[in-house]
N, C-alpha and C. Protein backbone atom coordinates (compact mmCIF):
# COMPACT_ATOMS: atom_id res chain seq x y z
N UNK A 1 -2.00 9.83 -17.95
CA UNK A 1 -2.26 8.56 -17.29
C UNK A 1 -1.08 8.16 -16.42
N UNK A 2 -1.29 7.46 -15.35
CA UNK A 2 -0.30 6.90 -14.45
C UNK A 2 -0.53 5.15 -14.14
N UNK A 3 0.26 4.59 -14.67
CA UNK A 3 0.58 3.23 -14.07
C UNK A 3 0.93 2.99 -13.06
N UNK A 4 0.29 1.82 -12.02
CA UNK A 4 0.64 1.76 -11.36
C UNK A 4 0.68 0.21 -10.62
N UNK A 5 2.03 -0.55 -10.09
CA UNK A 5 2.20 -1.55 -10.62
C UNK A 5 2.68 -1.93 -8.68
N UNK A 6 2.09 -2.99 -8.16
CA UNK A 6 2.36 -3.43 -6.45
C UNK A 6 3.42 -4.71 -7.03
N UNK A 7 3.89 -4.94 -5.95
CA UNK A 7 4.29 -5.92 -5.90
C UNK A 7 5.47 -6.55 -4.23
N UNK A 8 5.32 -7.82 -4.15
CA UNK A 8 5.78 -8.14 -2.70
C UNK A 8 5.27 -8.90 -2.02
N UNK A 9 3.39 -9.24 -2.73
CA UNK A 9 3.01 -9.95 -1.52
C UNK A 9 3.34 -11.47 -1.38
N UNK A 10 2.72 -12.10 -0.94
CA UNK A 10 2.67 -13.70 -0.58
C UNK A 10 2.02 -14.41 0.58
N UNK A 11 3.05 -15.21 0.73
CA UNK A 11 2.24 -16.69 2.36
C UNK A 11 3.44 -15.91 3.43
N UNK A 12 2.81 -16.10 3.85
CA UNK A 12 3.82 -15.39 5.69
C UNK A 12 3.25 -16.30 6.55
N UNK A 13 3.65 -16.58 7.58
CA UNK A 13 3.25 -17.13 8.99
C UNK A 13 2.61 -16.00 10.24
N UNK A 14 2.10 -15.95 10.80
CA UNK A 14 1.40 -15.31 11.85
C UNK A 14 2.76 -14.80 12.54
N UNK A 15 2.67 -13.71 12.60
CA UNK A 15 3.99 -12.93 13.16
C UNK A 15 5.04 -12.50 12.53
N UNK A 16 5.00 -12.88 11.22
CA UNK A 16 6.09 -12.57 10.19
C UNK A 16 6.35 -11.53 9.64
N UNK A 17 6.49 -11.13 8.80
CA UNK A 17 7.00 -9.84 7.68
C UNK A 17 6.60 -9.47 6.39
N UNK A 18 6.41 -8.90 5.68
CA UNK A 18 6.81 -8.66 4.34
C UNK A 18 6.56 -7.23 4.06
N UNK A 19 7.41 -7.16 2.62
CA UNK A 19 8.28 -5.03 2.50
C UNK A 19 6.92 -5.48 0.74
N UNK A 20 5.81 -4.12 0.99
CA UNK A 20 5.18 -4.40 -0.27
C UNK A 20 5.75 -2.74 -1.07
N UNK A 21 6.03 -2.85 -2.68
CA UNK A 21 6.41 -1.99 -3.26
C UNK A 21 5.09 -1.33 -3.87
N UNK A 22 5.29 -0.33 -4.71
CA UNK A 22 4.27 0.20 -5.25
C UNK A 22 5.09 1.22 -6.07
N UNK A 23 4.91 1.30 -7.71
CA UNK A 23 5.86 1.97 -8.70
C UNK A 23 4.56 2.75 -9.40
N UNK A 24 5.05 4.09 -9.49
CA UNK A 24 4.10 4.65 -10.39
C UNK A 24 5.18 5.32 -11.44
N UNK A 25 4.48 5.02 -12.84
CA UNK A 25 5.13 5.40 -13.82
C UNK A 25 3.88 6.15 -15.23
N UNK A 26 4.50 7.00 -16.12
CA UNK A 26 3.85 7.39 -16.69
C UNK A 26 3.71 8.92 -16.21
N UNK A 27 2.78 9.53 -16.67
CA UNK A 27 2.47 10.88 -16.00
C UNK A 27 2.55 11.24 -14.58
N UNK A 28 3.57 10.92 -14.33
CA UNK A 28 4.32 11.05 -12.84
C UNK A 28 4.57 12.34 -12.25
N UNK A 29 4.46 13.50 -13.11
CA UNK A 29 4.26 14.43 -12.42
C UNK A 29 2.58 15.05 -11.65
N UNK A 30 3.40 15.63 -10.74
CA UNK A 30 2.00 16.22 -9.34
C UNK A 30 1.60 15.37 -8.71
N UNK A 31 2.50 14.18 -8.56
CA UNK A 31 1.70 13.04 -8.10
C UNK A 31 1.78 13.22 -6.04
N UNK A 32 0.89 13.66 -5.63
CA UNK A 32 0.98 14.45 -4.29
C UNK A 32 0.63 12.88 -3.35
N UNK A 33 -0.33 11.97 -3.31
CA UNK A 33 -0.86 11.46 -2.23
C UNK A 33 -0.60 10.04 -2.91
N UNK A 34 0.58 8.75 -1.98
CA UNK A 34 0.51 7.43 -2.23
C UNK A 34 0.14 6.71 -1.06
N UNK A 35 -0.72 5.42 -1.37
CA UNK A 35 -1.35 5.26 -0.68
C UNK A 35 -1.56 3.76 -0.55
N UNK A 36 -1.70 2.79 0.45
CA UNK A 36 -2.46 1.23 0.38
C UNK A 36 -3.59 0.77 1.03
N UNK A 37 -4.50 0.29 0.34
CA UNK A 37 -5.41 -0.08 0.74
C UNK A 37 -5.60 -1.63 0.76
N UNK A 38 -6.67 -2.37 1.28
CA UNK A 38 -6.85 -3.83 1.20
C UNK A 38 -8.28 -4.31 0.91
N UNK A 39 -8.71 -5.44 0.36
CA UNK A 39 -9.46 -5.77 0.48
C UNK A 39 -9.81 -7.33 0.99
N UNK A 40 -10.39 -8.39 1.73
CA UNK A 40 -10.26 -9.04 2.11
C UNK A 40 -11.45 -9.51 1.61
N UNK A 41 -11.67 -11.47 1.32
CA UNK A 41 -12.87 -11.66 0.77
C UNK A 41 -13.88 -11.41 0.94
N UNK A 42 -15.26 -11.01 0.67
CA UNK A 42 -16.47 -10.29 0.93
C UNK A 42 -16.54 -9.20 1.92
N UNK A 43 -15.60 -8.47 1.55
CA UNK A 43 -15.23 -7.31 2.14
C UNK A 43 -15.14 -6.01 1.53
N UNK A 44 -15.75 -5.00 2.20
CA UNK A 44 -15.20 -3.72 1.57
C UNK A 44 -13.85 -3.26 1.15
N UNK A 45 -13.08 -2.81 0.15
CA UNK A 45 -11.98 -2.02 0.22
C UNK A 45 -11.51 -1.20 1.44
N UNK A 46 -10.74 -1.52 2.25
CA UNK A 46 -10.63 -0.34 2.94
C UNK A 46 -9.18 -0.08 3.16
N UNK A 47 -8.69 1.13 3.97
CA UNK A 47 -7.89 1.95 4.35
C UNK A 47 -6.84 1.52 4.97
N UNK A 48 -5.08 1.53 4.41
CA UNK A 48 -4.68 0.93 5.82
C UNK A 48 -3.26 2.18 5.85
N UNK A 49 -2.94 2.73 5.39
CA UNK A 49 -1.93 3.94 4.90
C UNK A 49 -1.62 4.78 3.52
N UNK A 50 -1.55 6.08 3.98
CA UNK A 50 -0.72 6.78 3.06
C UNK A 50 0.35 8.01 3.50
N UNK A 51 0.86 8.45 2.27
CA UNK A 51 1.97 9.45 2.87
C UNK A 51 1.71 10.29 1.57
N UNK A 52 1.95 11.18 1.71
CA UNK A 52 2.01 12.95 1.22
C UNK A 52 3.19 13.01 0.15
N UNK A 53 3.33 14.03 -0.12
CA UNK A 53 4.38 14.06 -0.98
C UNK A 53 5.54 14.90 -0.06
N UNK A 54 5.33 15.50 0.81
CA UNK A 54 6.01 16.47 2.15
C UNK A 54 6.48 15.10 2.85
N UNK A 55 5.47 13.93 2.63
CA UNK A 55 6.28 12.60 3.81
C UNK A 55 5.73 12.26 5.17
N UNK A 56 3.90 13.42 5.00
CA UNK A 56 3.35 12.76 5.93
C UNK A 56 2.40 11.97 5.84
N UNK A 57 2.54 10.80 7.64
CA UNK A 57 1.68 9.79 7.23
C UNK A 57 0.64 9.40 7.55
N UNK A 58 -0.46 8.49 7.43
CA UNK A 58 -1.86 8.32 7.89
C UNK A 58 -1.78 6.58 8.08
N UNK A 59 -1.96 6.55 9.18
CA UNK A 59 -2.31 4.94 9.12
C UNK A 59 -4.09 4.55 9.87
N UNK A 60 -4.29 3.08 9.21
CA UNK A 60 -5.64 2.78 9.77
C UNK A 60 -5.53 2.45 11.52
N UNK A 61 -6.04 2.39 12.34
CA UNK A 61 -6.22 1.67 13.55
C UNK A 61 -5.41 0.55 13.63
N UNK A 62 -6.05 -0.35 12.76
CA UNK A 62 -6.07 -1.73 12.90
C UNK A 62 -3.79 -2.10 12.62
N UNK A 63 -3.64 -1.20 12.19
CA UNK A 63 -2.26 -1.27 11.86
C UNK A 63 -0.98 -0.37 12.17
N UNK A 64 -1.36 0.64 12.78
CA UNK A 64 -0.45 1.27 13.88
C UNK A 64 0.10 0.37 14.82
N UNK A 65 1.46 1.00 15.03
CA UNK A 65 2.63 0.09 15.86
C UNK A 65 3.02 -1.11 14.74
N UNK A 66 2.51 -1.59 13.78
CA UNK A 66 2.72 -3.03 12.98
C UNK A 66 3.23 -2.43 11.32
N UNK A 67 2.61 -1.36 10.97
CA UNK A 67 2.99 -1.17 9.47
C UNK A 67 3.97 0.05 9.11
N UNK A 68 4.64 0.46 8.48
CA UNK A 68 5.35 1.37 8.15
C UNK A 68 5.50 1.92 6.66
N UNK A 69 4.89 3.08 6.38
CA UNK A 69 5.02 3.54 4.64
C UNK A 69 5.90 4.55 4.69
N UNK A 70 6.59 4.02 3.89
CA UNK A 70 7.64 4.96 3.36
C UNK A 70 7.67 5.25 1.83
N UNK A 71 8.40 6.08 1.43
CA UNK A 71 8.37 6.78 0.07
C UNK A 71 9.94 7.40 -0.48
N UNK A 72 9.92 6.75 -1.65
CA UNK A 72 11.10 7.28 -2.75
C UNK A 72 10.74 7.88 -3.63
N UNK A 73 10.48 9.44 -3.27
CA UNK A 73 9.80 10.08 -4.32
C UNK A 73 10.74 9.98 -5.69
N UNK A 74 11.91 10.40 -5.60
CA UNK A 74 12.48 10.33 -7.32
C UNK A 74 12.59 8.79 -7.50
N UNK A 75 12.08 7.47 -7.37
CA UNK A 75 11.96 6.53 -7.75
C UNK A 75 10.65 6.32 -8.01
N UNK A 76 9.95 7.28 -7.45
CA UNK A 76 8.18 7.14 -7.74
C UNK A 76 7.78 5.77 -7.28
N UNK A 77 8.32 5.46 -5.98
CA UNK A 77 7.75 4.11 -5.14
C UNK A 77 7.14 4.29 -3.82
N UNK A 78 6.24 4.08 -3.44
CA UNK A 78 6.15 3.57 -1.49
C UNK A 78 6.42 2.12 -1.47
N UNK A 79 6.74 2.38 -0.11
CA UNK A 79 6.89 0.51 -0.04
C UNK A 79 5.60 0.97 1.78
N UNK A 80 5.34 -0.09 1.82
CA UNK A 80 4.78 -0.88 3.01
C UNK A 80 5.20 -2.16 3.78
N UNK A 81 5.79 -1.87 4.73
CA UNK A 81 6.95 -2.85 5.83
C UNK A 81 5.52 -3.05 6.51
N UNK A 82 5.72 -4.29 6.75
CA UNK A 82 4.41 -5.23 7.57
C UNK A 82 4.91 -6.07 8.22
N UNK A 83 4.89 -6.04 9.70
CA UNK A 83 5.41 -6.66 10.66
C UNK A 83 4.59 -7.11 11.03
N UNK A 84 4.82 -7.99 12.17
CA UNK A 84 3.93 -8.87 12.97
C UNK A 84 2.65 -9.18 12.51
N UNK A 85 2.52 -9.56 11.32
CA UNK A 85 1.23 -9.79 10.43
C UNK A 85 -0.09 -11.30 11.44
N UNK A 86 -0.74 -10.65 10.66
CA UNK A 86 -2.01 -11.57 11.76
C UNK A 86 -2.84 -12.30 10.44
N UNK A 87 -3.60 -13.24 10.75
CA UNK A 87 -4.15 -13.88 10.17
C UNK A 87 -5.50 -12.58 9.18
N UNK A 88 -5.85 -11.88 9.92
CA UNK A 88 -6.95 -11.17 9.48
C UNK A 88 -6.20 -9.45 8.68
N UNK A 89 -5.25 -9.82 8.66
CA UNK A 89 -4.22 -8.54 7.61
C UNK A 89 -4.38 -9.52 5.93
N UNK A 90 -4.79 -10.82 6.09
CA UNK A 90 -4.77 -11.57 4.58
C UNK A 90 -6.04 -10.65 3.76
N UNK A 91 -5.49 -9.97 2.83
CA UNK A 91 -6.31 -9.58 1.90
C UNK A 91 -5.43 -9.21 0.61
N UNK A 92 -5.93 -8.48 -0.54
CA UNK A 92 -5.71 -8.15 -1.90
C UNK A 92 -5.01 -6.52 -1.77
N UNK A 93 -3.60 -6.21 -1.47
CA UNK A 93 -3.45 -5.09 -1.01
C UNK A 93 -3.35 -4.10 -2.40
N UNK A 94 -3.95 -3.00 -2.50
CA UNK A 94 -3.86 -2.29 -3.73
C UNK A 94 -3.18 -0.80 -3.31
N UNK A 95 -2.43 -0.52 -4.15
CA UNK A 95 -1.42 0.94 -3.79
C UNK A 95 -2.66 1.84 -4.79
N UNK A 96 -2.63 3.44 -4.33
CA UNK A 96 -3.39 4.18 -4.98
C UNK A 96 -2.55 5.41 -5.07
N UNK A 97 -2.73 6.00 -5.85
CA UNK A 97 -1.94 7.23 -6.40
C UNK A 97 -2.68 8.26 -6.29
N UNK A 98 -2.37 9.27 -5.97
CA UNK A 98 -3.54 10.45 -6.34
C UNK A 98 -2.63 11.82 -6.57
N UNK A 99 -2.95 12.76 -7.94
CA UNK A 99 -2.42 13.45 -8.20
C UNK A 99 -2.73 14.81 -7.97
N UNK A 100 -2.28 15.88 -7.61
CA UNK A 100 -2.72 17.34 -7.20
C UNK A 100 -3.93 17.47 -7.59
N UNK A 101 -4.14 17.47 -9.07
CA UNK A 101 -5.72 17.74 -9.73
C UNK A 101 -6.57 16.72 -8.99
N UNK A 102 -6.25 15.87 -8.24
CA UNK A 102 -7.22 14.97 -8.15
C UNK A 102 -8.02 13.67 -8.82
N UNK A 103 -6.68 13.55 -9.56
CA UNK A 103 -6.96 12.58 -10.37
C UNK A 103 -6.74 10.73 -9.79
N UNK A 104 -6.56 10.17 -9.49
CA UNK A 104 -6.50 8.68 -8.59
C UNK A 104 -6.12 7.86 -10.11
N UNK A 105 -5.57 6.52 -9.32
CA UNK A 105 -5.02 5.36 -10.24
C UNK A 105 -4.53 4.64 -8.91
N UNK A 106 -5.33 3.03 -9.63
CA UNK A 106 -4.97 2.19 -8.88
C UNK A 106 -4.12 1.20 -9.98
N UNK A 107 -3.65 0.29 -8.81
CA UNK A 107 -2.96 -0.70 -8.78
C UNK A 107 -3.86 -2.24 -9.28
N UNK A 108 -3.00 -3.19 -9.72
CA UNK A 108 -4.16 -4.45 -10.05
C UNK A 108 -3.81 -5.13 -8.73
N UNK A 109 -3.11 -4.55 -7.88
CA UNK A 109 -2.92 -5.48 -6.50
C UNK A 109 -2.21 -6.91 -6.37
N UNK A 110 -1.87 -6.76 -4.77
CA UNK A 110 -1.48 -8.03 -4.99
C UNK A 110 -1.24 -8.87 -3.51
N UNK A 111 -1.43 -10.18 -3.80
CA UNK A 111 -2.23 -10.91 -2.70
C UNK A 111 -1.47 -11.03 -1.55
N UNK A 112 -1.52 -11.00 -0.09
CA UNK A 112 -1.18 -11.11 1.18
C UNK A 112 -1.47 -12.22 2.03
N UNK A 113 -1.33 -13.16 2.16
CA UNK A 113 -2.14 -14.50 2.96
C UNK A 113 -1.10 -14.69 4.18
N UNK A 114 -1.47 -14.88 4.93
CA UNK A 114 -1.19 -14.74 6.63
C UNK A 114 -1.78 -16.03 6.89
N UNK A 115 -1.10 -17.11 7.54
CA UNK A 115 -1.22 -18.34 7.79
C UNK A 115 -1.21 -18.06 9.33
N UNK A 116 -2.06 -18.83 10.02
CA UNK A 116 -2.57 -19.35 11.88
C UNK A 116 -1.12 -20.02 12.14
């Protein structure tokens, strides 16, 4: 099993910042693919970055040029740097883990609100 524990979010202003963490602990080995996703109210889960265990990265559309994931593999963290945040980035951001076998573990998430 792998724990896995976010933390960082909050209230920002339209244009602001915030660095979100993401710790995986527990059966931490093979852990190949970290990852964040969002969900926003009556909304699907969806996609907004991940990075590899090599350190490469994938971002959604909607957040290229604005987000940045990075990774401390022997700390077993990504973080997610969120710049110039917009009113419609407010959602429930959840980090996901995924291990060689293919095994996944999420996060209980944690909230992002972007103020006009």
């Amino acid at each position: 099993q792998v724990q896995v524990v976010e933390s960082g979010g909050g209230l920002v202003q339209a244009g602001g910042s915030l660095r979100l963490s993401c710790v995986a602990s527990g059966s931490i080995f093979s852990i190949n693919t970290m990852g964040w996703y969002r969900q926003a109210p009556g909304q699907q889960r969806e996609f907004v970055a991940d990075i590899t265990r090599d350190g490469s990265t994938s971002y959604a559309d909607s957040v290229k040029g604005r987000f940045t994931i990075s990774r401390d593999s022997a700390k077993n963290t990504a973080y997610l740097q969120m710049n110039s945040l917009k009113p419609e980035d407010t959602a429930v951001y959840y980090c996901r883990v995924r291990r060689t076998n293919r095994s996944i573990y999420w996060g209980q998430g944690t909230q992002v609100t972007v103020s006009s």
